[in-house]
C-alpha atoms as a PDB file:
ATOM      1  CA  UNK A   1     122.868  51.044 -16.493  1.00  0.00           C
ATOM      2  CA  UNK A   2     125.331  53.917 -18.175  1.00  0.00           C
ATOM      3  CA  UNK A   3     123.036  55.987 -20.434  1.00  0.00           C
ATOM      4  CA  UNK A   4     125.872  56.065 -22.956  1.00  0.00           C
ATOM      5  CA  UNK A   5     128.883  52.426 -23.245  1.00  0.00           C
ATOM      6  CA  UNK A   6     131.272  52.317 -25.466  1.00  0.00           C
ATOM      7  CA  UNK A   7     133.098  48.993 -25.438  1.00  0.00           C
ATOM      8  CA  UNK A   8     136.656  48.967 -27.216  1.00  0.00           C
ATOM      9  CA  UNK A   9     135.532  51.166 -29.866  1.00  0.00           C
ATOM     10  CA  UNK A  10     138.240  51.759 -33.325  1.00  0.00           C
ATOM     11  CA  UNK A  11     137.742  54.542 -35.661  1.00  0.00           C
ATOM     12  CA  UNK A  12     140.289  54.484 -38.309  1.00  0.00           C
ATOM     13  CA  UNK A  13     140.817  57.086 -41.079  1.00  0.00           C
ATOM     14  CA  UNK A  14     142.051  55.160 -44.041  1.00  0.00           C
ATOM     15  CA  UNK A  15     145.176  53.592 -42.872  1.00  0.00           C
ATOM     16  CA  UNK A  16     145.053  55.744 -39.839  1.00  0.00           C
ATOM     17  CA  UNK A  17     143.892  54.553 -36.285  1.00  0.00           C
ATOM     18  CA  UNK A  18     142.412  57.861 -34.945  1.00  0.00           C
ATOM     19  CA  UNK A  19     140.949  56.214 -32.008  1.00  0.00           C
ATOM     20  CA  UNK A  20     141.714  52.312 -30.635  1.00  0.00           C
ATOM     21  CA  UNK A  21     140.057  50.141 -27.889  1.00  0.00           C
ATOM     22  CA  UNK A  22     138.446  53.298 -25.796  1.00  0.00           C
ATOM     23  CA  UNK A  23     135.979  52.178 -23.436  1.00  0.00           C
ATOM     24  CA  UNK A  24     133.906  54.858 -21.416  1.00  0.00           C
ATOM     25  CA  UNK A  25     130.511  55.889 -20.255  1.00  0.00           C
ATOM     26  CA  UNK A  26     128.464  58.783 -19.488  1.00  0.00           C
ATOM     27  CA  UNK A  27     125.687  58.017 -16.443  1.00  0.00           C
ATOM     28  CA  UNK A  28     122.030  59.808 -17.061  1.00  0.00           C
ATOM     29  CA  UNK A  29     122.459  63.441 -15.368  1.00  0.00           C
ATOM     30  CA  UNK A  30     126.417  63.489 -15.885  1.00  0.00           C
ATOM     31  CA  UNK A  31     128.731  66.023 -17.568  1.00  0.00           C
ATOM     32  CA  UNK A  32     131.817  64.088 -18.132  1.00  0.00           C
ATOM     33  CA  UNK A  33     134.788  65.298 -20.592  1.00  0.00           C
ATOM     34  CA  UNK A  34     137.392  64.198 -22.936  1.00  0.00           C
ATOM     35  CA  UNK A  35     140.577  65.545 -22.956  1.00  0.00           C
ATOM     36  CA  UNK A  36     143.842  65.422 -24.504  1.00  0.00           C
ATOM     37  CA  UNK A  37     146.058  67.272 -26.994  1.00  0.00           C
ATOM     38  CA  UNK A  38     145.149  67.766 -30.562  1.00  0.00           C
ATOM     39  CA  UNK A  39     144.757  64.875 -32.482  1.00  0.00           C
ATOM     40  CA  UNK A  40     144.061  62.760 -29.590  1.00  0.00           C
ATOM     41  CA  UNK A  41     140.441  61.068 -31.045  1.00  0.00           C
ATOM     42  CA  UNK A  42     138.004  63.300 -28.845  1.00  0.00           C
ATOM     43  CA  UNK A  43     136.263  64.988 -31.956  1.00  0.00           C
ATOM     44  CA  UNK A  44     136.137  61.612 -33.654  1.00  0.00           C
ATOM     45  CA  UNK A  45     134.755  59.655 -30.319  1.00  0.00           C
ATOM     46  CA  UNK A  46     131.912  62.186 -30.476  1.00  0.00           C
ATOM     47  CA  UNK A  47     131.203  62.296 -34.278  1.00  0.00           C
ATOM     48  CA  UNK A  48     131.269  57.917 -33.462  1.00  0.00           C
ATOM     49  CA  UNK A  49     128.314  58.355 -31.328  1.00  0.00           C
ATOM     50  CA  UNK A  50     126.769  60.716 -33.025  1.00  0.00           C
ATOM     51  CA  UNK A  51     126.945  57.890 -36.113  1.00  0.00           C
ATOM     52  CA  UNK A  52     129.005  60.375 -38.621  1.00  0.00           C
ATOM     53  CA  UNK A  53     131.895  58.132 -38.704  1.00  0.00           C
ATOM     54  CA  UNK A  54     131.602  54.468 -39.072  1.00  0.00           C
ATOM     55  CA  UNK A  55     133.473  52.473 -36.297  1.00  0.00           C
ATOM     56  CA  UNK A  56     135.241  49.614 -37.283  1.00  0.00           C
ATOM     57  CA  UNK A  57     135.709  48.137 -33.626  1.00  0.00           C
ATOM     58  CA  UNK A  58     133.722  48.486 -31.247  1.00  0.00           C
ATOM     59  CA  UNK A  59     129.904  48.356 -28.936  1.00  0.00           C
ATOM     60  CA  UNK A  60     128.272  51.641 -28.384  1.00  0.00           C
ATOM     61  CA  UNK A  61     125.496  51.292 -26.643  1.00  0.00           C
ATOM     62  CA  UNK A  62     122.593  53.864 -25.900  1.00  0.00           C
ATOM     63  CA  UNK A  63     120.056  53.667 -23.261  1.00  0.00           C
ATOM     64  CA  UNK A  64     121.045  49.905 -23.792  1.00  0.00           C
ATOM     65  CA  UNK A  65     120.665  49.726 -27.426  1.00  0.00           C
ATOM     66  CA  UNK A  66     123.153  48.793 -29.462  1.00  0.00           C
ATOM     67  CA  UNK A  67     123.489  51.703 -32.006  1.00  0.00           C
ATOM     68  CA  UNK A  68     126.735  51.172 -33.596  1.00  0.00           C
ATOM     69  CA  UNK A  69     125.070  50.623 -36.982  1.00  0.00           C
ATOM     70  CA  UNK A  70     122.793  52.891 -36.745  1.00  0.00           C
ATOM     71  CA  UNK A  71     121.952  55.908 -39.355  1.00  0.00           C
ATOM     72  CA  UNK A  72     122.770  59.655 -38.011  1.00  0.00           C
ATOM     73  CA  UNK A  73     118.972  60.822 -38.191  1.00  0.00           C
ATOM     74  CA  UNK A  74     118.039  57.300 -35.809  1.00  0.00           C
ATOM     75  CA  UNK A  75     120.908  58.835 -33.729  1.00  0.00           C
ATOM     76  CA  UNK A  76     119.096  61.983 -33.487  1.00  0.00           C
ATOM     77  CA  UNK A  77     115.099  61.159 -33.378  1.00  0.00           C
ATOM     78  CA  UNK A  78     116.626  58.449 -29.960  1.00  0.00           C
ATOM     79  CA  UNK A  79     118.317  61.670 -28.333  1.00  0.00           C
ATOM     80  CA  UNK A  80     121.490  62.267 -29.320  1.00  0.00           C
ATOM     81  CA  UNK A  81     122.500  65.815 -30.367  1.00  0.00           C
ATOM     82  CA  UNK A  82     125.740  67.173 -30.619  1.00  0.00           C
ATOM     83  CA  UNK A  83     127.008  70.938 -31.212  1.00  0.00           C
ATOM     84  CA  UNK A  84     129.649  70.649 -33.626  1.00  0.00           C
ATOM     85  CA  UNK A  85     133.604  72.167 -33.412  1.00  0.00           C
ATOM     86  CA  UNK A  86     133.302  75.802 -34.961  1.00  0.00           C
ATOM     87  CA  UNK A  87     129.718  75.896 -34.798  1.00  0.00           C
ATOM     88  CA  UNK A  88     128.623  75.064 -38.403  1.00  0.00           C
ATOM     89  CA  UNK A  89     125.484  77.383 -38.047  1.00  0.00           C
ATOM     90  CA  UNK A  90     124.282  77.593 -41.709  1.00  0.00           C
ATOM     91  CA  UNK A  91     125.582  81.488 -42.543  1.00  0.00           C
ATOM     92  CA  UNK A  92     122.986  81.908 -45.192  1.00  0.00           C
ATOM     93  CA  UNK A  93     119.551  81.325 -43.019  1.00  0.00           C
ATOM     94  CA  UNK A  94     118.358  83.392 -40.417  1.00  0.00           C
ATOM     95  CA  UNK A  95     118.525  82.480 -36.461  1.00  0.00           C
ATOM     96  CA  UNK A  96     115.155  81.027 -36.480  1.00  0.00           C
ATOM     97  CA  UNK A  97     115.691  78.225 -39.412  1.00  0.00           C
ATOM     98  CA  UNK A  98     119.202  77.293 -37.720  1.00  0.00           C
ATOM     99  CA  UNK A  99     116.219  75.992 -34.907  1.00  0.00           C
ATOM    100  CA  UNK A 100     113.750  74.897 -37.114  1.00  0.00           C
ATOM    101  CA  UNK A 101     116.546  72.871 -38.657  1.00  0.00           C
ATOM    102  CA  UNK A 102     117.306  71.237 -34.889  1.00  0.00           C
ATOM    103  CA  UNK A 103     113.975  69.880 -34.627  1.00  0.00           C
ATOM    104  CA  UNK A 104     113.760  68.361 -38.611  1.00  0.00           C
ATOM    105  CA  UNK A 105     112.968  64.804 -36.879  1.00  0.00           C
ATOM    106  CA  UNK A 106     110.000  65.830 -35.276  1.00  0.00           C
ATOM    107  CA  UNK A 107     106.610  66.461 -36.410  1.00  0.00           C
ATOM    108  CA  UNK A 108     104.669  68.148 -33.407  1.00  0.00           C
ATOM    109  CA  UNK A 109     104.505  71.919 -34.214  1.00  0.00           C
ATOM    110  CA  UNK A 110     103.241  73.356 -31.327  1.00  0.00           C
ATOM    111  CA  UNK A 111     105.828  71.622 -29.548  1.00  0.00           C
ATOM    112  CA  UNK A 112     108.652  73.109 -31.231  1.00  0.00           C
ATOM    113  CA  UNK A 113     107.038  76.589 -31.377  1.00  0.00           C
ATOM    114  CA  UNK A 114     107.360  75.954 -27.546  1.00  0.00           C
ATOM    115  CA  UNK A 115     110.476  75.065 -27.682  1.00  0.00           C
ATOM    116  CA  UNK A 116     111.264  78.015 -29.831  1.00  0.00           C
ATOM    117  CA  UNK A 117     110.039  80.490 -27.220  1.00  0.00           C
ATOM    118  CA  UNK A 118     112.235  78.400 -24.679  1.00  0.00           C
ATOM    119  CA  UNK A 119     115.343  78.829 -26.547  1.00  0.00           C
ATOM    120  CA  UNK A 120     114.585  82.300 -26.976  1.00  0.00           C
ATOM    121  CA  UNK A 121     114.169  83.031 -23.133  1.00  0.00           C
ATOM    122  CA  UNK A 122     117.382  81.083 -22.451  1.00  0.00           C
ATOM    123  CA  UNK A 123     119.333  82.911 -25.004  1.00  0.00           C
ATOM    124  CA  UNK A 124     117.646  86.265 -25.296  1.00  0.00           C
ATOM    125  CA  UNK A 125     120.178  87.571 -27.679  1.00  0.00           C
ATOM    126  CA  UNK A 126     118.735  85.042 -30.312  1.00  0.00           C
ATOM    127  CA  UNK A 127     115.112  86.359 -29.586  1.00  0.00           C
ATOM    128  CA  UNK A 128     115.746  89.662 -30.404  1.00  0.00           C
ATOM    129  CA  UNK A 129     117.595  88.918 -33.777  1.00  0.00           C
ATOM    130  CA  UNK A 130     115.691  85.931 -34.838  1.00  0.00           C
ATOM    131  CA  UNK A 131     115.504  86.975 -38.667  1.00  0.00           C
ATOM    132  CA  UNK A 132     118.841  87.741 -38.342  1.00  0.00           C
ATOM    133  CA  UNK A 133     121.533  85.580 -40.925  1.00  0.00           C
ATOM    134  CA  UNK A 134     123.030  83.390 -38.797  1.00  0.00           C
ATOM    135  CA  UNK A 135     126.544  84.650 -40.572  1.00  0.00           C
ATOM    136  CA  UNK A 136     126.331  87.491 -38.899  1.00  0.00           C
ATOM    137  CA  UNK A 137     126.445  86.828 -35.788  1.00  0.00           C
ATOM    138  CA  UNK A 138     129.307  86.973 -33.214  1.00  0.00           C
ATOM    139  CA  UNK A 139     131.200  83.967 -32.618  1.00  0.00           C
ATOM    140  CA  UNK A 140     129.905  83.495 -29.093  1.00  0.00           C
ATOM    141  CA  UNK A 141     126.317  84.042 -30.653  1.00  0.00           C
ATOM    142  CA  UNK A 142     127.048  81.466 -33.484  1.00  0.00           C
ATOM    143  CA  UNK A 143     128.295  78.928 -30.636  1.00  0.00           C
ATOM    144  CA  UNK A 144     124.909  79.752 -28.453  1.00  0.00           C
ATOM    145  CA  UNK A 145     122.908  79.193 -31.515  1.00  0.00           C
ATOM    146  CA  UNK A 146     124.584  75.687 -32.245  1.00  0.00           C
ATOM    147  CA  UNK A 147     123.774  74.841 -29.024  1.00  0.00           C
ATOM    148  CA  UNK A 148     120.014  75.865 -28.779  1.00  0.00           C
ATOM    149  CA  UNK A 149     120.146  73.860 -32.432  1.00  0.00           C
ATOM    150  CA  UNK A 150     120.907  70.968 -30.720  1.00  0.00           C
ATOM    151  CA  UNK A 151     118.604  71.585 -28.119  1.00  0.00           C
ATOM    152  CA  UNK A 152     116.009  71.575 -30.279  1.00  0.00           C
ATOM    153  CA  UNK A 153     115.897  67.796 -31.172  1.00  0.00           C
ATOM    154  CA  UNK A 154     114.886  67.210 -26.815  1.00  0.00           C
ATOM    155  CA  UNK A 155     117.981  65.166 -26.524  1.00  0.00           C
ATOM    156  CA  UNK A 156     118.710  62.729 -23.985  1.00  0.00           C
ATOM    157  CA  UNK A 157     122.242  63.445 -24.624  1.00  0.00           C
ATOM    158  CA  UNK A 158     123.708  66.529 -25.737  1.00  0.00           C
ATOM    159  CA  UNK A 159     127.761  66.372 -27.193  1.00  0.00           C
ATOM    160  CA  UNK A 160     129.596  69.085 -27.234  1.00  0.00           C
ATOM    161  CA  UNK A 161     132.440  69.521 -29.253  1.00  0.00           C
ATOM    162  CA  UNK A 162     135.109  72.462 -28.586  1.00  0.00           C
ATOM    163  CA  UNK A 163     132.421  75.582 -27.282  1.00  0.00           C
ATOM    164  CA  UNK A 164     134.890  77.625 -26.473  1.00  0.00           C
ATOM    165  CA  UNK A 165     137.235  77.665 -29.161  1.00  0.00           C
ATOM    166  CA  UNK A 166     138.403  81.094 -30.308  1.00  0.00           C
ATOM    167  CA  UNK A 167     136.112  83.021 -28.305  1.00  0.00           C
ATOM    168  CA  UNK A 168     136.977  85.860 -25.645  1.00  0.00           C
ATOM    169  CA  UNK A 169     137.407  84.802 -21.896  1.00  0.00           C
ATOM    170  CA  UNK A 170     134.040  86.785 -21.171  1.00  0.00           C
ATOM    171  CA  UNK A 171     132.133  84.761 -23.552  1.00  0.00           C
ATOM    172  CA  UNK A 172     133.570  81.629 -22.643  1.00  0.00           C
ATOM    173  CA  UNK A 173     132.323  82.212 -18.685  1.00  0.00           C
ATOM    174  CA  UNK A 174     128.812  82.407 -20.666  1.00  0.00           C
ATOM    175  CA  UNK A 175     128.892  79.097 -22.337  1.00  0.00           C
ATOM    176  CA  UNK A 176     130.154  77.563 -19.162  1.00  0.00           C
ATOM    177  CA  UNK A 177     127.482  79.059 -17.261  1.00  0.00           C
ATOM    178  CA  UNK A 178     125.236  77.550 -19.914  1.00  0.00           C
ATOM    179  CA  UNK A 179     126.718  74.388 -19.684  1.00  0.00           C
ATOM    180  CA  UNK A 180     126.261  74.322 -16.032  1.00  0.00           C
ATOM    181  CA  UNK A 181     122.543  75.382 -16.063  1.00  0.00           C
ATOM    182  CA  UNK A 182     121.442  72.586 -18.564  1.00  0.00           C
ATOM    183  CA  UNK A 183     122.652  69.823 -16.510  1.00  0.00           C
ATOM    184  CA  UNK A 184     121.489  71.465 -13.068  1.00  0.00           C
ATOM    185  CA  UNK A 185     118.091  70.628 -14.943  1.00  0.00           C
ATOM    186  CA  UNK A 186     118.643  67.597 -16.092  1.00  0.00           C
ATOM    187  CA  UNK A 187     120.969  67.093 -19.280  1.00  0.00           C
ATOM    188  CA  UNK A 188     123.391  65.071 -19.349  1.00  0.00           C
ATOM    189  CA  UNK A 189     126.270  66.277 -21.658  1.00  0.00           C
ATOM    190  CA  UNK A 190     129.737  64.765 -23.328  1.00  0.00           C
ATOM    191  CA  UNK A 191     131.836  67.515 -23.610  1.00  0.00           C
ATOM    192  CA  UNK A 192     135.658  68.032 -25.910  1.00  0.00           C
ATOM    193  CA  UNK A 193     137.119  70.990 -24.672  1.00  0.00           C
ATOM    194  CA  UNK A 194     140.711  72.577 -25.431  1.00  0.00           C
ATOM    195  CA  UNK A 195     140.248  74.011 -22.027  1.00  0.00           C
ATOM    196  CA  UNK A 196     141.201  70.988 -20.014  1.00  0.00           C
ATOM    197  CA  UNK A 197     141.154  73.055 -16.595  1.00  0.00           C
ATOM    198  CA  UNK A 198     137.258  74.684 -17.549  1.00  0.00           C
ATOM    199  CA  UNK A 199     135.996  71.541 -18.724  1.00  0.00           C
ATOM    200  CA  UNK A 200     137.128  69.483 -15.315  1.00  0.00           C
ATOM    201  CA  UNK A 201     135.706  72.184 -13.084  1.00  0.00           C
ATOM    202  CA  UNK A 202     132.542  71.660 -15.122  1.00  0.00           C
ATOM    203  CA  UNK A 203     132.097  68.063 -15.073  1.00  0.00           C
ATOM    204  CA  UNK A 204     131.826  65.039 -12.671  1.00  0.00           C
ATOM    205  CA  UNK A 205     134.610  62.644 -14.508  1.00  0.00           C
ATOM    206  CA  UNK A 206     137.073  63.030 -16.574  1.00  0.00           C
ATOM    207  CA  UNK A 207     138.717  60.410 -19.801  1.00  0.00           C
ATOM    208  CA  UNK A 208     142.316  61.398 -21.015  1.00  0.00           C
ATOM    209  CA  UNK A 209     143.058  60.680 -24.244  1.00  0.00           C
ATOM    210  CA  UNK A 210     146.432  60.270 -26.346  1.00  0.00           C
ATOM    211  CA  UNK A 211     146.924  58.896 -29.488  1.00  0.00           C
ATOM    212  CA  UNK A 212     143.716  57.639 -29.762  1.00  0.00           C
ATOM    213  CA  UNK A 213     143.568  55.687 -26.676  1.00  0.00           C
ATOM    214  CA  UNK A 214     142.621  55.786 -23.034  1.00  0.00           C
ATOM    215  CA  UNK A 215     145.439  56.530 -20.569  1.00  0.00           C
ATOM    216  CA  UNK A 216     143.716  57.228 -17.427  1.00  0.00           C
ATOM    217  CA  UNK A 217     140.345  58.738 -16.071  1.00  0.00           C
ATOM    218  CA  UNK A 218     138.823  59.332 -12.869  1.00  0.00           C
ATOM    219  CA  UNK A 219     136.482  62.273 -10.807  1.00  0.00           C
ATOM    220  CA  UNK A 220     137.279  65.481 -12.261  1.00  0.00           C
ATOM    221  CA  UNK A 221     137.733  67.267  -9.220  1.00  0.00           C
ATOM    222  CA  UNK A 222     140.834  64.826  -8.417  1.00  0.00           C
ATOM    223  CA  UNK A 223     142.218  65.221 -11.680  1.00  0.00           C
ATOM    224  CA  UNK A 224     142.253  69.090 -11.958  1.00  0.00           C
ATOM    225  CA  UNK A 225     145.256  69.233 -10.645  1.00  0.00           C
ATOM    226  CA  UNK A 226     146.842  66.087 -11.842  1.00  0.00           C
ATOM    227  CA  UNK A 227     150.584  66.212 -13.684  1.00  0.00           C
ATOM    228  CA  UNK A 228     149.242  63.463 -15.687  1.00  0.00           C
ATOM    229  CA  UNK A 229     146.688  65.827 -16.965  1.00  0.00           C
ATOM    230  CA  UNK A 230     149.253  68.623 -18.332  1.00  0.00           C
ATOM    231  CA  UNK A 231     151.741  65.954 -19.903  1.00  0.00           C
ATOM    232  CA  UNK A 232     148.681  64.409 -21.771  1.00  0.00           C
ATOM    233  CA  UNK A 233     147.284  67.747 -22.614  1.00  0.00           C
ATOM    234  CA  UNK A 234     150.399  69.048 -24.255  1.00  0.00           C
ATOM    235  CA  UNK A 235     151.232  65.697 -26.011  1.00  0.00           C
ATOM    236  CA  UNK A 236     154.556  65.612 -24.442  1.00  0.00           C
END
């Protein structure tokens, strides 16, 4: 059994269809990726299972569980967490409550003072400027700290949504490597990148998306080089 189905799922946008009949799944210990050009319905596939946009088609099952109905926080306290596109770190509050904030469905303190101190050894640039405004930061630190957010929660599933926009090639071989190191131990990850050649060399399979729908998908490392790839990937 898939950790994560989707079965024919719609998401429409008033009286558009941003995604139609897509079908996928993500096995437990799996990074898979969506790809496809802008406007494609990867963002809004994730925000679906995340439960921020209502589907109006659709299964999307969860361990098993039907959670198509479900409320974003049930989303969250079952193990889904995603990293949003551009971050979304809250600009105002220090490194430290951005964390705090990634654990707000659990109640076991020492537990997330733990986990704390974990995301503070993973991402030692966070530790040392943990009452630092979050606004502050550097991009690439922002997009660490949205991901250590969402580690927060323990997920069982961790989406993420764009990491590397707009940030330097350096930085983005650090979020990869980051990427990389999570599922070596164990997470298993959805990922929307714009890099469609980084994200396949990252994960195990690979969905193409156009228009909203599924055109073809397969093992990443087969696809990496694939035509089909570059003519979905630049909409043409």
């Amino acid at each position: 059994m898939a950790l994560l189905e989707i079965e024919n799922l719609g998401v429409n946008y008033g009286a558009i269809q941003a995604v139609r009949g897509l079908s996928l799944e993500v096995q437990e210990g799996e990074v898979v990726t969506l790809i496809g050009a802008n406007g494609a319905g990867k963002t809004t596939t994730l925000r679906a299972v995340s439960r921020m946009v209502r589907p109006v088609a659709g299964i999307i099952r969860f361990g098993g569980r039907d959670i198509t109905r479900i409320p974003p926080d049930e989303a969250v306290k079952i193990g889904i967490a995603q990293s949003p596109e551009g971050r979304q770190v809250l600009a105002r509050q220090s490194i430290q409550d951005n964390l705090e904030l990634g654990a707000y469905v659990r109640s076991d303190r020492a537990g997330i003072q733990a986990d704390l101190q974990r995301m503070y050894d993973r991402f030692p640039r966070l530790g040392e400027r943990r009452t630092q405004l979050a606004g502050t930061l550097s991009g690439g630190e922002q997009q660490m700290l949205a991901i250590a957010r969402a580690l927060m929660s323990r997920p069982k599933l961790l989406l993420l949504d764009e990491p590397s926009l707009g940030l330097a090639p350096l930085i983005v071989r650090e979020i990869f490597t980051i990427i990389r190191e999570l599922n070596e131990q164990g997470m298993t990850i959805l990922l929307v990148e714009q890099n469609a050649k980084l994200a396949m060399n990252a994960s195990h399979r690979t969905y193409v998306l156009e228009a909203g729908q599924l055109t073809f998908s397969g093992v990443s490392s087969e696809l990496v080089n694939d035509e089909r790839v570059l003519h979905a990937y630049l909409g043409g």
